[in-house]
Structure formats: C-alpha cells, structure tokens
Protein backbone atom coordinates (compact mmCIF):
# COMPACT_ATOMS: atom_id res chain seq x y z
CA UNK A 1 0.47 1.60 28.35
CA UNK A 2 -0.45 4.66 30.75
CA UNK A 3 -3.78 6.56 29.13
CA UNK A 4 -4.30 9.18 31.17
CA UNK A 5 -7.55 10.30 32.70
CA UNK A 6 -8.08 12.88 29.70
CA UNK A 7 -8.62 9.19 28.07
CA UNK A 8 -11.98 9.17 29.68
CA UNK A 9 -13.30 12.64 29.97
CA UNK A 10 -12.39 13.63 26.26
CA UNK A 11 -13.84 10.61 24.35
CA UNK A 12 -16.53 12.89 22.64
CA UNK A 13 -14.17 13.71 20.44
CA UNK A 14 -13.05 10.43 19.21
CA UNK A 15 -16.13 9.98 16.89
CA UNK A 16 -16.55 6.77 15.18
CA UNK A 17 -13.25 4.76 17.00
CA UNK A 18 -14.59 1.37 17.46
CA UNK A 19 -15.17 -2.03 15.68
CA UNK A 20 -16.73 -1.72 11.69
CA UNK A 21 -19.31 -4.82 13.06
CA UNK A 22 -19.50 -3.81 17.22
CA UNK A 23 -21.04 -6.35 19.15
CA UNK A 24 -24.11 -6.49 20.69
CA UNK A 25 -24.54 -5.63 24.36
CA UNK A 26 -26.50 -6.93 27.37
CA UNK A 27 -28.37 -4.27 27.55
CA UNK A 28 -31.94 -3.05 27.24
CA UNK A 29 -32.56 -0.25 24.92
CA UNK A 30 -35.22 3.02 25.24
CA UNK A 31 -37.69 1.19 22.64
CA UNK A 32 -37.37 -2.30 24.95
CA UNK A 33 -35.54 -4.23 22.74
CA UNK A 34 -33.32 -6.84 24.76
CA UNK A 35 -29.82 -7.70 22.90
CA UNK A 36 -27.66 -11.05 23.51
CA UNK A 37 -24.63 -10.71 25.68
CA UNK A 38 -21.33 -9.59 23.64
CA UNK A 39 -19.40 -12.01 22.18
CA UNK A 40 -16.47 -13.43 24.67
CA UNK A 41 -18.12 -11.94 27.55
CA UNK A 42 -19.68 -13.02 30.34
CA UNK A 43 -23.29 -11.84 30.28
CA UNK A 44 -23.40 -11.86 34.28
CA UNK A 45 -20.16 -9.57 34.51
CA UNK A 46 -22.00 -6.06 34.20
CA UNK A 47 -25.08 -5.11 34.99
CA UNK A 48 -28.31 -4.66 32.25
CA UNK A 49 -28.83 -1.35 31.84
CA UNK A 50 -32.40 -0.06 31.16
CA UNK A 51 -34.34 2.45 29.09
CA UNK A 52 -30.87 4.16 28.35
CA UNK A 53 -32.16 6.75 25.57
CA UNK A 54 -28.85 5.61 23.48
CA UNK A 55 -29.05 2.45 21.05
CA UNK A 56 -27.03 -0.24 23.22
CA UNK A 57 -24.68 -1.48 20.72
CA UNK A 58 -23.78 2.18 20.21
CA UNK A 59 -22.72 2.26 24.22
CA UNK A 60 -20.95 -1.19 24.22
CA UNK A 61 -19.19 -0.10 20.78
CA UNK A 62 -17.74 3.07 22.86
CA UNK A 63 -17.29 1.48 26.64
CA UNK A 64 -15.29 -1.50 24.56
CA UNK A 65 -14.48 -0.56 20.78
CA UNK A 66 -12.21 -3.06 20.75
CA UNK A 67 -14.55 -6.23 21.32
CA UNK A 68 -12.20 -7.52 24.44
CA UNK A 69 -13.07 -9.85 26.55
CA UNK A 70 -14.49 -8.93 29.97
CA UNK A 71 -12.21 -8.96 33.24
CA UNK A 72 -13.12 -11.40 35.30
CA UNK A 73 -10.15 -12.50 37.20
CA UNK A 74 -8.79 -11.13 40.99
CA UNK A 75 -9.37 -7.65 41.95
CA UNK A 76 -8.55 -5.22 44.68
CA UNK A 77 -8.97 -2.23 45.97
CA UNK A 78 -7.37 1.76 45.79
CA UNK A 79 -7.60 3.94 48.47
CA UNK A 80 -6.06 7.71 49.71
CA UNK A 81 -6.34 11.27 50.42
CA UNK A 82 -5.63 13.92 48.03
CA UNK A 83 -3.96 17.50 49.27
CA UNK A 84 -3.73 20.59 47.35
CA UNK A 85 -1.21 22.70 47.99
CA UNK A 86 -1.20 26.39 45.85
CA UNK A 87 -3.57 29.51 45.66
CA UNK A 88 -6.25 29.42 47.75
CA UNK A 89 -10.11 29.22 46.14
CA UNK A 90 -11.43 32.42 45.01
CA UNK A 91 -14.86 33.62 46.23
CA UNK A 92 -17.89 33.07 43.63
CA UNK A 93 -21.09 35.00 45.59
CA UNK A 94 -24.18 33.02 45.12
CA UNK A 95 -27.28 35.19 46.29
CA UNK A 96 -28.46 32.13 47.89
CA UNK A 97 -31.64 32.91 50.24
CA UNK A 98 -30.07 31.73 53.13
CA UNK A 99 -34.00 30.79 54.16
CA UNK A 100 -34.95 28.90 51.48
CA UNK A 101 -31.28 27.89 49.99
CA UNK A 102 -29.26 27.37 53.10
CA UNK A 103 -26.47 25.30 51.60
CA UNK A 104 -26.20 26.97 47.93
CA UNK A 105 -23.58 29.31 49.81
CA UNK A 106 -21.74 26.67 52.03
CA UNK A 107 -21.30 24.48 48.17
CA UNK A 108 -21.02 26.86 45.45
CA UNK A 109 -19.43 30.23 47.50
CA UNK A 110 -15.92 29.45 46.79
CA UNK A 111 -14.59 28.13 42.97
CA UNK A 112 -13.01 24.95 44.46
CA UNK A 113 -14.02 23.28 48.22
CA UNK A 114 -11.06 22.63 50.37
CA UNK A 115 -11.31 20.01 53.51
CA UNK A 116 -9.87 20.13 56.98
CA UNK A 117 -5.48 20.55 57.57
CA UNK A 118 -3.02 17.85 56.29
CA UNK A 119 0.06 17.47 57.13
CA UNK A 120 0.79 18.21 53.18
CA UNK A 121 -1.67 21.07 52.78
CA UNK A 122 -5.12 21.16 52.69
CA UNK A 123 -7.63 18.18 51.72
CA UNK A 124 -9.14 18.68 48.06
CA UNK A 125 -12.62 18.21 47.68
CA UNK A 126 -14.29 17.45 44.30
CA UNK A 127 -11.50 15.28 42.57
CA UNK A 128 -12.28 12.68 40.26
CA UNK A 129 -9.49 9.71 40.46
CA UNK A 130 -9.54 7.00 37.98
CA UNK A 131 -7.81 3.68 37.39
CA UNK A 132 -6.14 3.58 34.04
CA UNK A 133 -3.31 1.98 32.43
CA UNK A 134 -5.15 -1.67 31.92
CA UNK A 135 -5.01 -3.47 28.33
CA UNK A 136 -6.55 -6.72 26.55
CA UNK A 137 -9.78 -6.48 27.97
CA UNK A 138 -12.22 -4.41 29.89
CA UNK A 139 -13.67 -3.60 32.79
CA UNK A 140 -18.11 -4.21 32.86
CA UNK A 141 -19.88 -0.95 35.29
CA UNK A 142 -21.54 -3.14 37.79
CA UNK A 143 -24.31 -0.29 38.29
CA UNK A 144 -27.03 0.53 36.59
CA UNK A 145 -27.32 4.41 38.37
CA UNK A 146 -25.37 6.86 40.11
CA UNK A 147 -27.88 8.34 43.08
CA UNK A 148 -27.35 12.36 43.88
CA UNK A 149 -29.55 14.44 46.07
CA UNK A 150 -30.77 17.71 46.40
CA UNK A 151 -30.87 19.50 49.65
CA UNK A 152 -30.90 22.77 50.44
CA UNK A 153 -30.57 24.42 46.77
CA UNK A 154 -27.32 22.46 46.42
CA UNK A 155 -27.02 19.02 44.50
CA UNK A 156 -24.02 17.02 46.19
CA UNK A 157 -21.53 15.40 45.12
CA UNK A 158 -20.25 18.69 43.57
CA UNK A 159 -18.67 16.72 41.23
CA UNK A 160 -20.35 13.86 39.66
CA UNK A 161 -18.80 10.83 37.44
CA UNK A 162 -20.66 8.21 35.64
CA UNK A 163 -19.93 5.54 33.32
CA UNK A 164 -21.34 6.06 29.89
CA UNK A 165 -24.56 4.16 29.59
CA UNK A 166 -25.55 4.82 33.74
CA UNK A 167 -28.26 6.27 34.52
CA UNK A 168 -28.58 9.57 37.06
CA UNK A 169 -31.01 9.33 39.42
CA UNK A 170 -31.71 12.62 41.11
CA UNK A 171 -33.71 12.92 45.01
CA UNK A 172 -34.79 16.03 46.42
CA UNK A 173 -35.23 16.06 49.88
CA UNK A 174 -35.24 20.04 50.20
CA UNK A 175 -38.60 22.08 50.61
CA UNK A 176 -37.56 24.03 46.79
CA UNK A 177 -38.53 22.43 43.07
CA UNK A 178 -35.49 21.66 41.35
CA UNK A 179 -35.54 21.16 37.74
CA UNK A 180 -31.80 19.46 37.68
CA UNK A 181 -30.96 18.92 33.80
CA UNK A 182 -27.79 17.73 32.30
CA UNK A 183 -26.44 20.46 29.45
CA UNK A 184 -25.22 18.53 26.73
CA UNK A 185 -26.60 21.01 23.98
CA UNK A 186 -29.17 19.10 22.89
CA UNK A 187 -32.80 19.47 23.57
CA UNK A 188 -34.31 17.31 26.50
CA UNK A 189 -37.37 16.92 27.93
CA UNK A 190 -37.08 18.93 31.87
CA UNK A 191 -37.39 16.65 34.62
CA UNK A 192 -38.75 18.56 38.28
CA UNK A 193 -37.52 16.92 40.99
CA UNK A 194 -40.33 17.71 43.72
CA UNK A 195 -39.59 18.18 46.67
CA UNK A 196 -39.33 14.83 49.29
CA UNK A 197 -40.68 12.95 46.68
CA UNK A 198 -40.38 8.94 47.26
CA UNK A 199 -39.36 8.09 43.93
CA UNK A 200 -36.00 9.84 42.20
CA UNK A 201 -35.99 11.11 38.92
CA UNK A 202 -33.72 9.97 36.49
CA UNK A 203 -31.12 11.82 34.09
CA UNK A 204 -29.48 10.01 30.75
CA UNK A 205 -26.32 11.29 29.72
CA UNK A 206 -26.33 10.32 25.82
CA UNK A 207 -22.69 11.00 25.24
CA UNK A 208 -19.41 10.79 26.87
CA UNK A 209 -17.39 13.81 28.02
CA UNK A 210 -17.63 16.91 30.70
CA UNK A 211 -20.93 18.93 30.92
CA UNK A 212 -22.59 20.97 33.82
CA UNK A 213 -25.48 20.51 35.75
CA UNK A 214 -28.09 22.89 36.06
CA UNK A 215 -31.47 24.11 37.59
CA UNK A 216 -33.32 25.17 34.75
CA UNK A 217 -35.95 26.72 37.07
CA UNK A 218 -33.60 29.72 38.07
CA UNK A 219 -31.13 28.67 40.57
CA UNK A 220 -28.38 29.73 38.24
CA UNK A 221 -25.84 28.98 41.26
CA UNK A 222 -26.37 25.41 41.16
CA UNK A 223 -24.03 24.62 38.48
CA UNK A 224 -22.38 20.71 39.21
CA UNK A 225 -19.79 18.89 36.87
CA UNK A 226 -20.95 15.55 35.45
CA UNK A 227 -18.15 13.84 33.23
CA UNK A 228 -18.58 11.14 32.33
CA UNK A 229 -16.31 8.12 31.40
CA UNK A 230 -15.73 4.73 29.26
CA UNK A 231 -14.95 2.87 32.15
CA UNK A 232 -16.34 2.27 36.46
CA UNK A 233 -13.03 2.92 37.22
CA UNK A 234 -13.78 6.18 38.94
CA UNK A 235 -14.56 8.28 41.74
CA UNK A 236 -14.52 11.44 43.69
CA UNK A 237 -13.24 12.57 46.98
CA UNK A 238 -15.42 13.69 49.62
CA UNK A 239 -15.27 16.43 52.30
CA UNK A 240 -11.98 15.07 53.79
CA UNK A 241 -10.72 14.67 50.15
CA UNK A 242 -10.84 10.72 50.85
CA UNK A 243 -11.38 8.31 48.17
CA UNK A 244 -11.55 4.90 47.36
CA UNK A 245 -12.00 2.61 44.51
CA UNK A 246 -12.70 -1.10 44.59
CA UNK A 247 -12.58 -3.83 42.01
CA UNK A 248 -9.36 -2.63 40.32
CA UNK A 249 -8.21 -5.74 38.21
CA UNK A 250 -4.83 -7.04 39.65
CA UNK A 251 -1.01 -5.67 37.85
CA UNK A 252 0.52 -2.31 37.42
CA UNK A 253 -1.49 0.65 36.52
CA UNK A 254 -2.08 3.86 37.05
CA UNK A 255 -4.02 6.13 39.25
CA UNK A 256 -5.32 9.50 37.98
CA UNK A 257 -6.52 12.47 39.88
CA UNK A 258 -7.76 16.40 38.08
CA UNK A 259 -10.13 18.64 39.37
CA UNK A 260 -12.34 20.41 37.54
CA UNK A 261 -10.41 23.73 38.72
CA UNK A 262 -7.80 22.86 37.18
CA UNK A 263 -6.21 22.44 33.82
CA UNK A 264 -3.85 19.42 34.38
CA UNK A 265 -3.62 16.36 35.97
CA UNK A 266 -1.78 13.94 38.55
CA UNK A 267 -0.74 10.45 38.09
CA UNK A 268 1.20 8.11 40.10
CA UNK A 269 2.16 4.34 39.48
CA UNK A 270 0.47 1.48 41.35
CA UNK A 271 0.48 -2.50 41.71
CA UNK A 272 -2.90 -3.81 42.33
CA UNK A 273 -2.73 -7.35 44.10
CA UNK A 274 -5.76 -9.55 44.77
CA UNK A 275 -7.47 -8.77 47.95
CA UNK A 276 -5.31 -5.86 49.52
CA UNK A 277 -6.29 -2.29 49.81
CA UNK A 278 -3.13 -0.40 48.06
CA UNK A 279 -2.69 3.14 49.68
CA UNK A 280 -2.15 5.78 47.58
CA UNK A 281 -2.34 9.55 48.20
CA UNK A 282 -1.82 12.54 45.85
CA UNK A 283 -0.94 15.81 45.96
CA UNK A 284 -1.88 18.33 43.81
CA UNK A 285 -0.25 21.33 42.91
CA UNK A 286 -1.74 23.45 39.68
CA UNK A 287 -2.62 26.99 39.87
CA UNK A 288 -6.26 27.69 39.09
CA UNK A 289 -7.67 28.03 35.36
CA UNK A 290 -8.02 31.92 34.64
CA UNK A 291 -10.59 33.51 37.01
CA UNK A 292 -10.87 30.09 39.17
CA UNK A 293 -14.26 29.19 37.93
CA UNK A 294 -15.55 26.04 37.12
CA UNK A 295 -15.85 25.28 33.21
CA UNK A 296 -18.22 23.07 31.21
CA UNK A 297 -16.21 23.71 28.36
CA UNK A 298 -14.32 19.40 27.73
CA UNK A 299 -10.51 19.90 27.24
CA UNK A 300 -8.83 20.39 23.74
CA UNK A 301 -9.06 17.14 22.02
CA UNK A 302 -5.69 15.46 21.37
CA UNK A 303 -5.58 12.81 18.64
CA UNK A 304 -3.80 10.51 21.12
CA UNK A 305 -6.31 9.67 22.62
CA UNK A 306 -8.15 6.07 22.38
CA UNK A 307 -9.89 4.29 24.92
CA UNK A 308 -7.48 0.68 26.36
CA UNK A 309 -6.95 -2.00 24.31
C-alpha cells in the first residue's frame, strides 16, 4: 500500500470515514473533560493534547479511524535535500515598509523560495515531505504544538504542517502587532500576537486539510500555508531545502514531497531499518500552477483516498 501525500492534506473531504463506535482518546478536551487511553494503545505513546477546541474522540476517530493499535516497535530516521529544477519563481511585490517590515520582501517577494546551487539544480524551500505507505497500525504525534515566530512582518516557516489535534503556538519577536489567524472559513475569535511578548499565543486548527495564514490586521502580504495532516510523519525543508524526519517505524514505505507551488507530487521508495539515518533526496520537476501563486484552495478530492489501515 503506497497512499500518497494527497492522503493527508485532502482528508477534509473524507467526511464521516472512521469506526461507527470510535474509541476514546488520551486526550483533554476544550470543556476539561479527560478521556481513558484508546483501546489497544499505549496511553504513554502520544502525547495529551490540551484545550484542543475539537471533541477528542472526534480527533482520535480521524488520526486512527480504524481503531489500530499504536506503533511502538524500532524506528529510524529520513533524511535529504530536495532540488527543483524548471521555471524559475515569479515575482509577487509586497509593499513591505522596508522600516517597519524588513523581511515581508526577502519571504513573500517571489511565489516560491529557492536555496543556494546543487549540483541537480537549485535547493527548494517550503516542501512538505511525509512518510507514507505504513499499514496495521498507527503512528501517535509525540507533540502537543508546533512553535512559529513572527519577525519582521514575516511568519517563518513559510510553510507550516501540523498534525490534526496540535496546537499552533505563534511568538512575535518583531516591533509590529500581528493578528496571525488560521482561515478555515469559520468564525474565530482574533488572537494579537504583541510584540516580544514572553508568552506565545496559540492557534487550533479544527479540521484537517490546506488553509492560509493571515494577518487580519492588514498585512495582506503575510499569507503562510498551514496543512495539516492525520499523521507526525511530516516536515518541511528549510533554506538549504534540507529535511529530516525521525521516528519512521521500520519496513518499506514511501517518502512524499509537493510544494505548495505546485500541482503534483514526488515519491520515491524507501526501507526504514532500526537506528540508521536512510538518505534520500528528491528532485522536483513541475511547472508552476497558473500565475505561480500560492493557493489556499485543498486539491480536488478523489474518492481514493482513506487514511492507512
């Protein structure tokens, strides 16, 4: 079995998939009520998450519709470089105040970020890669948040993955308020982020899928994508378009790479094995959507598409 990543960043679309009696999850709900660990699992294998605005069962019944048993056996570890090789990024002008916004320019200028030479083409910024291709059980998120900052009138990473039930916890160590909020078409209540403030805020995804990140205070240029996933498996590459991903269960699987760019995706075969870092780097090679612009639009649905069994 190979699900690709569209597996992960589609799922809103799946609906009501999932067990007619889903178990109960080790989680703590908005209201504070505590629920008993899921049935064959092993309540220390992922972490509690807290004040999640979602009902916890609902989460567990999506991260694991299937009721399978955590993994807990050997792991190891994912790592490479990905290259993109095609047209080069288009120019999207910001207005950023260069005074008061110095980086909005330097991270939102161009419609994709490209890193330093390879010897394959250039380094891509801003990929998410994911593990799939895993079966009879799944894999607990270890984390309760995912920590961004704001600096500069730009929120970094660019492109930002989460597990479904983490949490987003936002800093801003600019001299601007921010007013980062996660569009997911429903109302929320508008979190400011104030400036060097000790404490993050924090941001609740309450769905799966692809959705932007905005300033709701006027920095229209500040526009990140969140998706987020049914599984930890997942990351994104950084300037040098590096990435690495660690406790991958052990076997064959499958390691995904898209951009938000782009329309497609690239996948390559791997064998995990217990305590070795497997190298694996990927090139892609898509043209850019239709005017090169990010989209918060999720792809088309397919009805292939169900989260591992």
């Amino acid at each position: 079995m190979r699900p690709a990543l569209l597996t992960f960043i589609t799922v809103v679309a799946i609906g009501t998939i999932g067990c007619n009696d889903p178990p109960k999850a080790a989680w703590t709900d908005a209201a504070g009520t505590s629920n008993d660990a899921a049935p064959g699992t092993d309540p220390d294998a992922g972490v509690v998450m807290k004040a999640i605005p979602v009902p916890a069962a609902s989460i567990l019944a999506m991260v694991n519709p299937y009721s399978s048993p955590a993994y807990t056996g050997p792991t190891g570890s994912i790592e490479g470089t990905i290259s993109y090789v095609g047209d080069p990024p288009t120019d999207t002008p910001t207005k950023a105040d260069p005074a008061k916004c110095p980086r909005g320019e330097a991270v939102y200028g161009k419609s994709f970020r490209l890193g330093d030479t390879t010897a394959q083409g250039k380094e891509l910024m801003d990929t998410i890669v994911a593990v799939t291709g895993y079966k009879d059980f799944y894999v607990p998120e270890k984390h309760e948040a995912v920590n961004i900052e704001i600096d500069g009138c730009a929120i970094t990473p660019r492109t930002i993955t989460l597990t479904f039930g983490q949490k987003l916890d936002v800093k801003n160590k600019g001299p601007e308020i921010i007013a980062p909020l996660i569009d997911q078409g429903v109302s929320a209540v508008m979190m400011v982020a104030v400036p060097r403030a000790p404490d993050p805020i924090s941001l609740y995804p309450k769905r799966p899928g692809r959705f932007g990140l905005t300033d709701h205070l006027g920095k229209t240029f500040m526009l990140n994508d969140v998706y987020v996933l049914l599984h930890p498996l997942h990351t994104v590459s950084d300037a040098h378009g590096h990435y690495r991903i660690d406790g991958v269960p052990v076997g064959k699987l499958t390691v995904n790479a898209t951009h938000p760019a782009f329309a497609s995706e690239t996948n390559q075969p791997i064998e995990i094995r217990a305590g070795v870092v497997v190298k694996a780097d990927l090139l892609v090679t898509q043209k850019k959507r239709d005017g090169g612009a990010s989209s918060n639009v999720a792809p088309t649905p397919s009805s292939s598409i169900r989260p591992p069994r």
